[in-house]
Protein backbone atom coordinates (compact mmCIF):
# COMPACT_ATOMS: atom_id res chain seq x y z
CA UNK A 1 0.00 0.00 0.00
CA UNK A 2 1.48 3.12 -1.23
CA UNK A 3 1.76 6.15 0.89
CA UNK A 4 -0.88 8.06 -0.61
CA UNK A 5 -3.35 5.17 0.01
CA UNK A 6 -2.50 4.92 3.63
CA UNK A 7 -2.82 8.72 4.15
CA UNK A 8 -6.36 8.49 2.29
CA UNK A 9 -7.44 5.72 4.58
CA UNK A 10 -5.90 7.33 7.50
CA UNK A 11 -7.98 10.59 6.62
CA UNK A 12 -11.15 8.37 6.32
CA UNK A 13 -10.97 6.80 9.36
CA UNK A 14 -10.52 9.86 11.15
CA UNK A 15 -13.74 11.57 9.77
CA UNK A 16 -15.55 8.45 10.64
CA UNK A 17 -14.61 8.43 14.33
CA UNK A 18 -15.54 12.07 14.20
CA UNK A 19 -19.06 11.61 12.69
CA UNK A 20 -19.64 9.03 14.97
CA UNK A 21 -18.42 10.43 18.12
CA UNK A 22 -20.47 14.19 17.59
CA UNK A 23 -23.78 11.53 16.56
CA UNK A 24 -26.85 11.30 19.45
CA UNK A 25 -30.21 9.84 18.47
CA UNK A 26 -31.05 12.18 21.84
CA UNK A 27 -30.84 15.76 20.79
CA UNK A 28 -30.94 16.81 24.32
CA UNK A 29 -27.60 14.95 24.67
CA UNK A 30 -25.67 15.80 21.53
CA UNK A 31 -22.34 13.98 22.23
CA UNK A 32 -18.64 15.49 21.61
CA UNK A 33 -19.22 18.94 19.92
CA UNK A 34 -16.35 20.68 18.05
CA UNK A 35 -16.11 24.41 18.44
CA UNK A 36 -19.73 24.93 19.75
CA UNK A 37 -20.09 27.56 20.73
CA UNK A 38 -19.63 28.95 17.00
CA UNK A 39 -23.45 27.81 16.61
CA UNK A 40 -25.09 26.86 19.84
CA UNK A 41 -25.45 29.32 23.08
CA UNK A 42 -26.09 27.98 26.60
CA UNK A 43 -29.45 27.09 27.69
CA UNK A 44 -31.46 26.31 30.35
CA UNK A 45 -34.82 23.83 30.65
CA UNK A 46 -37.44 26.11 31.38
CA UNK A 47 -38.02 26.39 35.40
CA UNK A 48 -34.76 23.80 36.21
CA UNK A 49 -32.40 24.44 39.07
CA UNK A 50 -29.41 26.39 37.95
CA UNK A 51 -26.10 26.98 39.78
CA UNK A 52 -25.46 30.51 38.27
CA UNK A 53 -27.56 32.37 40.60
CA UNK A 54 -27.80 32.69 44.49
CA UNK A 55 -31.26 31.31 44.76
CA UNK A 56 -30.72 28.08 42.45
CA UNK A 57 -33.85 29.01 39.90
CA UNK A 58 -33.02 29.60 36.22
CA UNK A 59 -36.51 31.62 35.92
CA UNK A 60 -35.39 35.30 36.67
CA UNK A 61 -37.40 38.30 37.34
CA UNK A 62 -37.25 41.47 34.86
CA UNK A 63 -34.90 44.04 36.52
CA UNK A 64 -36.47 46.24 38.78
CA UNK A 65 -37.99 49.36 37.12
CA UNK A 66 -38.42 48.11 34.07
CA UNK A 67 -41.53 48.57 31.84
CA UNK A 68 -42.44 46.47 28.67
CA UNK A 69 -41.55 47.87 25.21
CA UNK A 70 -44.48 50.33 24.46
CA UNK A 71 -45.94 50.80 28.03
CA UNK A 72 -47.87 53.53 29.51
CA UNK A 73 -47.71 54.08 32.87
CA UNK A 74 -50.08 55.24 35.14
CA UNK A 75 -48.98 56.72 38.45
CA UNK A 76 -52.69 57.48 40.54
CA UNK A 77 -53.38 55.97 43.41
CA UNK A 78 -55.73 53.59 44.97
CA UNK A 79 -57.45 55.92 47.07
CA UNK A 80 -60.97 56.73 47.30
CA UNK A 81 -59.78 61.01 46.83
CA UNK A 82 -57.98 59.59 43.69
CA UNK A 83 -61.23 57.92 42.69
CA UNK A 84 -63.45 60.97 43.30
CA UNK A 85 -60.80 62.83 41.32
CA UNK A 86 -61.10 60.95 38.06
CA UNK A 87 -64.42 61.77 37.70
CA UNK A 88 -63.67 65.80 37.04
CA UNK A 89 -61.83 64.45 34.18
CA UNK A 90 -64.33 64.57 31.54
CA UNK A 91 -61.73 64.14 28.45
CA UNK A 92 -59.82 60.90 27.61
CA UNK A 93 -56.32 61.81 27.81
CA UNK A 94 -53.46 62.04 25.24
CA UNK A 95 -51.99 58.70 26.14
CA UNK A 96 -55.42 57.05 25.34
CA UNK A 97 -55.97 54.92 22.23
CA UNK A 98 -57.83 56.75 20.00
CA UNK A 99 -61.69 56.64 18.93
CA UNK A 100 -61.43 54.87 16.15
CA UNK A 101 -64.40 52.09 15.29
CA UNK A 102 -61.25 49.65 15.22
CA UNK A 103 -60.52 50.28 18.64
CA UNK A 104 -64.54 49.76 19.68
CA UNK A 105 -64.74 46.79 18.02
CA UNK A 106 -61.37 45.29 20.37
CA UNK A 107 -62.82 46.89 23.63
CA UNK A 108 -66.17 45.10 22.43
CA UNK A 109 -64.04 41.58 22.68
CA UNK A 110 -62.23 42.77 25.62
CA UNK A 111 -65.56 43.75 27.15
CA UNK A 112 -66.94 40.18 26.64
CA UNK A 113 -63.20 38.16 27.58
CA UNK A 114 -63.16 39.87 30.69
CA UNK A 115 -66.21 41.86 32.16
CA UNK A 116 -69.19 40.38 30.61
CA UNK A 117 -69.36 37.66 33.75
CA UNK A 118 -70.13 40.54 36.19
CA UNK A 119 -71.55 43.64 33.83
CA UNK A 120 -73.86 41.58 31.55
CA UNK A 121 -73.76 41.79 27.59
CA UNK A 122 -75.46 45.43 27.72
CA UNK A 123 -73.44 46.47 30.68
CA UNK A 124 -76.78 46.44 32.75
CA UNK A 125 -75.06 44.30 35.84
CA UNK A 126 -77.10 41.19 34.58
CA UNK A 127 -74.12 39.51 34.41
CA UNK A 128 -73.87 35.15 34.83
CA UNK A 129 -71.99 35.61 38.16
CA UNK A 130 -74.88 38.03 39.07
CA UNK A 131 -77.86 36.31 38.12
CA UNK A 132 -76.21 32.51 39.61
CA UNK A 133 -76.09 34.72 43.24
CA UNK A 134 -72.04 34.68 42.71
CA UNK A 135 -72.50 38.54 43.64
CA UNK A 136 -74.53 41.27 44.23
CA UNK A 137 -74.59 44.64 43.80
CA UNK A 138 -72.85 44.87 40.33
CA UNK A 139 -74.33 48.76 38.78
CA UNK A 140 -75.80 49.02 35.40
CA UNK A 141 -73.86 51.56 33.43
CA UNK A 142 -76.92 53.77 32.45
CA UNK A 143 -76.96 57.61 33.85
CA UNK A 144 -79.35 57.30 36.24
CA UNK A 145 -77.23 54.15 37.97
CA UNK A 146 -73.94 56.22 37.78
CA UNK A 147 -74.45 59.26 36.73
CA UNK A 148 -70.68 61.09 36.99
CA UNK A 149 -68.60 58.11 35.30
CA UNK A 150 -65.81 59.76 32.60
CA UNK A 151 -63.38 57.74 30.76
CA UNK A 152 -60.80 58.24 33.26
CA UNK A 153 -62.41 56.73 36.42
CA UNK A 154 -63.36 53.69 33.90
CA UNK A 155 -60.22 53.12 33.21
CA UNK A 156 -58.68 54.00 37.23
CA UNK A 157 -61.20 51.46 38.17
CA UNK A 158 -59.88 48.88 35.74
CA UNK A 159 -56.36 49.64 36.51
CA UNK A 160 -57.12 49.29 40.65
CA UNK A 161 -60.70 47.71 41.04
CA UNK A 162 -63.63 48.87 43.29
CA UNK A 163 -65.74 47.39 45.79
CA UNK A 164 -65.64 43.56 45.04
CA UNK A 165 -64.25 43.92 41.76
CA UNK A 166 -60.63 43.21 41.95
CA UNK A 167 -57.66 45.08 39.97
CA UNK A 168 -57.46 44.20 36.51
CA UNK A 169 -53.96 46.17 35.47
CA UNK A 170 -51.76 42.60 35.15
CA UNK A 171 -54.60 40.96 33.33
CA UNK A 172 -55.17 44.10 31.03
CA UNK A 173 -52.77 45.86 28.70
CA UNK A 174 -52.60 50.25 29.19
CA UNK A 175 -54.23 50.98 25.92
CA UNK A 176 -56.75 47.88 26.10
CA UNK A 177 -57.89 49.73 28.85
CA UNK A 178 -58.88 52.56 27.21
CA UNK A 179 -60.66 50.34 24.78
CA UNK A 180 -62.91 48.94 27.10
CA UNK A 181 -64.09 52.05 28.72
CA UNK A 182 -64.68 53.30 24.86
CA UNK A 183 -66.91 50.37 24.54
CA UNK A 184 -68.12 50.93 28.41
CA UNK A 185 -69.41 54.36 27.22
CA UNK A 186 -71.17 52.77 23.93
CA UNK A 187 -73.24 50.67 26.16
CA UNK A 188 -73.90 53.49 28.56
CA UNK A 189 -75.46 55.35 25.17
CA UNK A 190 -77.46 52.45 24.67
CA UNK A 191 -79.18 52.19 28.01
CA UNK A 192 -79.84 55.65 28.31
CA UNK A 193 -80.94 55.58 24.67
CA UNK A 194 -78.81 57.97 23.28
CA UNK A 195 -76.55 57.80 19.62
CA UNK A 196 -73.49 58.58 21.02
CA UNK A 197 -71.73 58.42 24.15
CA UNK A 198 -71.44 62.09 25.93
CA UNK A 199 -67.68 62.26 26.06
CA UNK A 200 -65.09 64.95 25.63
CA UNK A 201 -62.15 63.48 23.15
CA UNK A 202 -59.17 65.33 23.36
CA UNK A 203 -55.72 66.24 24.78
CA UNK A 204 -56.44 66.59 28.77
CA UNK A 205 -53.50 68.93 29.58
CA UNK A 206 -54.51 68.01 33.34
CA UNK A 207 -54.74 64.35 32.46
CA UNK A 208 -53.72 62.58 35.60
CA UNK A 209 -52.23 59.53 33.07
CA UNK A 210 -48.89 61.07 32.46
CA UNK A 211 -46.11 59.28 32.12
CA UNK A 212 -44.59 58.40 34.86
CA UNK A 213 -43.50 55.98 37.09
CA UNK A 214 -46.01 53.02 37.56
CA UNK A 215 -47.38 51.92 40.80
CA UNK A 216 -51.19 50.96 40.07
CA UNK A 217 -50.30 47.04 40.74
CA UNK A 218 -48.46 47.62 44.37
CA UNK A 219 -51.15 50.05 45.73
CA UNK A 220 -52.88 48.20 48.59
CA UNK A 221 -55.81 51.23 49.37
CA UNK A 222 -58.93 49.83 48.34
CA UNK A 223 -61.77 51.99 47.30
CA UNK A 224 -64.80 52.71 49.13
């Protein structure tokens, strides 16, 4: 066997033991790697124990402070003054989603995901929860009901809750927020019989949703 053969051969059997060695029928075990990490980052199985941190749990917590991409905060308290203060704001604010018929048409299926249980289709507290004897007491949204609701104390309610309804602000995104009290308002028109609802749209310059730093899921004041 000539030396060219033998180096050939040689050469052969060296791939070989390297395609067999790198080779696992179980992906989660892929065998002897070569240069790795050109193509494959460290990972860890969802909720496993982990050695890099001080607690031993590979599911971490967002840094302190930090907001999702696109958030708007909301910095009123759960108070009942705070409450009582909402409903001198007549106008939706700046930061809220527009009226658009797009936008009525989501707070319409946000309406029915999340409040139609307790507020009934029409939003005259007919609700299943109310008529099983789950709870009592739910209001209708016509003007006689509540007559001073705005847009802003909709929304401060959904953000914080009232009375046996709890907070909805982790459930609920900002802007979906203002969607549902758009749709809120719709059904108020409807009960009281009117076209339209009776709402200011426009820039609030005394808005109290500015942006700023968001505390509406660690207030503990309930309202009265």
């Amino acid at each position: 066997m000539n030396r060219t053969l033998k180096l050939f051969v040689a050469s052969i059997a060296v791939f070989s033991m390297v395609i067999g060695t790198s080779c696992s029928r179980d992906k989660s075990k892929p065998g002897l790697e070569y240069m790795p990490d050109m193509y494959r980052g460290p990972q860890l199985n969802t909720y496993s124990a982990s050695g890099l941190f001080k607690d031993s749990s590979s599911a971490r917590l967002p840094e302190e402070g930090t907001v999702p991409r696109g958030y708007t905060t909301y910095n009123v308290p759960n108070t009942t003054d705070a409450y009582l203060a909402t409903l001198e704001k007549k106008a939706y604010p700046s930061t809220a989603a527009e009226m658009s018929e797009s936008n009525l048409l989501e707070g319409e299926r946000l309406y029915t995901r999340f409040c139609v249980n307790c507020h009934g289709v029409k939003g005259d507290g007919n609700g299943n929860l109310m008529e099983s004897g789950k709870f009592a007491g739910v209001p209708s949204y016509d003007s006689q009901r509540l007559p001073d609701i705005t847009p802003m104390s909709i929304f401060h309610v959904i953000t914080h809750g009232k009375g046996v309804m709890g907070a909805h602000a982790a459930q609920i995104e900002t802007q979906d927020r203002w969607r549902i009290a758009q749709y809120v308002l719709a059904l108020r028109a409807e009960l009281d019989g009117d076209d339209a609802a009776d709402v200011v749209v426009g820039d609030d310059e005394s808005s109290m949703a500015e942006d700023v730093a968001d505390d509406s899921e660690d207030a503990s004041e309930e309202n009265a």
